[in-house]
Protein backbone atom coordinates (compact mmCIF):
# COMPACT_ATOMS: atom_id res chain seq x y z
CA UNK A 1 15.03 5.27 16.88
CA UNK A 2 11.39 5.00 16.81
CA UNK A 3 9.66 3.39 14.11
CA UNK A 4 7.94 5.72 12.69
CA UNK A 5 11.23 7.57 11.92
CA UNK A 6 12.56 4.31 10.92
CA UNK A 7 10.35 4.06 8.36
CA UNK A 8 9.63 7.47 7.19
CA UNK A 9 13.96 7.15 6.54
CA UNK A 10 13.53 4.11 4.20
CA UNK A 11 10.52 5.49 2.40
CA UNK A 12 13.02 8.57 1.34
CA UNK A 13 16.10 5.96 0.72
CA UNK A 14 15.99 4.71 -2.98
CA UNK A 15 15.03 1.80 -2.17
CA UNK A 16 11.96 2.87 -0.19
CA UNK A 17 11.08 5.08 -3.50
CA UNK A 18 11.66 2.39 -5.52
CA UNK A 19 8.75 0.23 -3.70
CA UNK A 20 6.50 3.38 -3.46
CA UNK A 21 6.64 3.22 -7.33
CA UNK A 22 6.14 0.06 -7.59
CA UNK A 23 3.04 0.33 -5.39
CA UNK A 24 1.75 2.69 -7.47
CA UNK A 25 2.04 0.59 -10.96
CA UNK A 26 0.57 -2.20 -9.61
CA UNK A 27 -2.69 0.19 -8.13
CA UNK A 28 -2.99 1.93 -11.35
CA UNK A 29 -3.51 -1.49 -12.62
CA UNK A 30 -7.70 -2.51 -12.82
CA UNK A 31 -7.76 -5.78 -11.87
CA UNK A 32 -5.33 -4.96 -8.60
CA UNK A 33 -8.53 -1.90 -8.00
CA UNK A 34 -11.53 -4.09 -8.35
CA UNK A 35 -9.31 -6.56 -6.05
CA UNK A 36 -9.13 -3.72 -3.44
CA UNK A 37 -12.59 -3.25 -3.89
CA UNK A 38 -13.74 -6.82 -3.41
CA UNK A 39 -11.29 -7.26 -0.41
CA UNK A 40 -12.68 -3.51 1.04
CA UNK A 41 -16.44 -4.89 0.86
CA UNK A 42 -15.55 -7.86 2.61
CA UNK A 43 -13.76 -6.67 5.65
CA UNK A 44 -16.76 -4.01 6.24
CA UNK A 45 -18.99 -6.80 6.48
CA UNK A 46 -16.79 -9.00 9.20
CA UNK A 47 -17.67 -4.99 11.46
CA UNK A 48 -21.30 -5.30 11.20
């Protein structure tokens, strides 16, 4: 089984949805967005 199926199975199991949700409570969050942010602005400044 490839692993692209592999994980497109657990992403539909309910424990894949479970983490999916979870991932999305903790990006609504503000301080988890400007972390993104500050994390996205450093790695585009290692390219240059």
């Amino acid at each position: 089984m490839s692993l692209m199926h592999r994980i497109s199975t657990f992403l539909r199991s309910p424990r894949g949805q479970q983490l999916v949700e979870r991932g999305r409570r903790e990006l609504a969050k503000p301080e988890n967005q400007q972390r993104l942010k500050q994390l996205a602005t450093r790695l585009s400044s290692r390219r240059r």
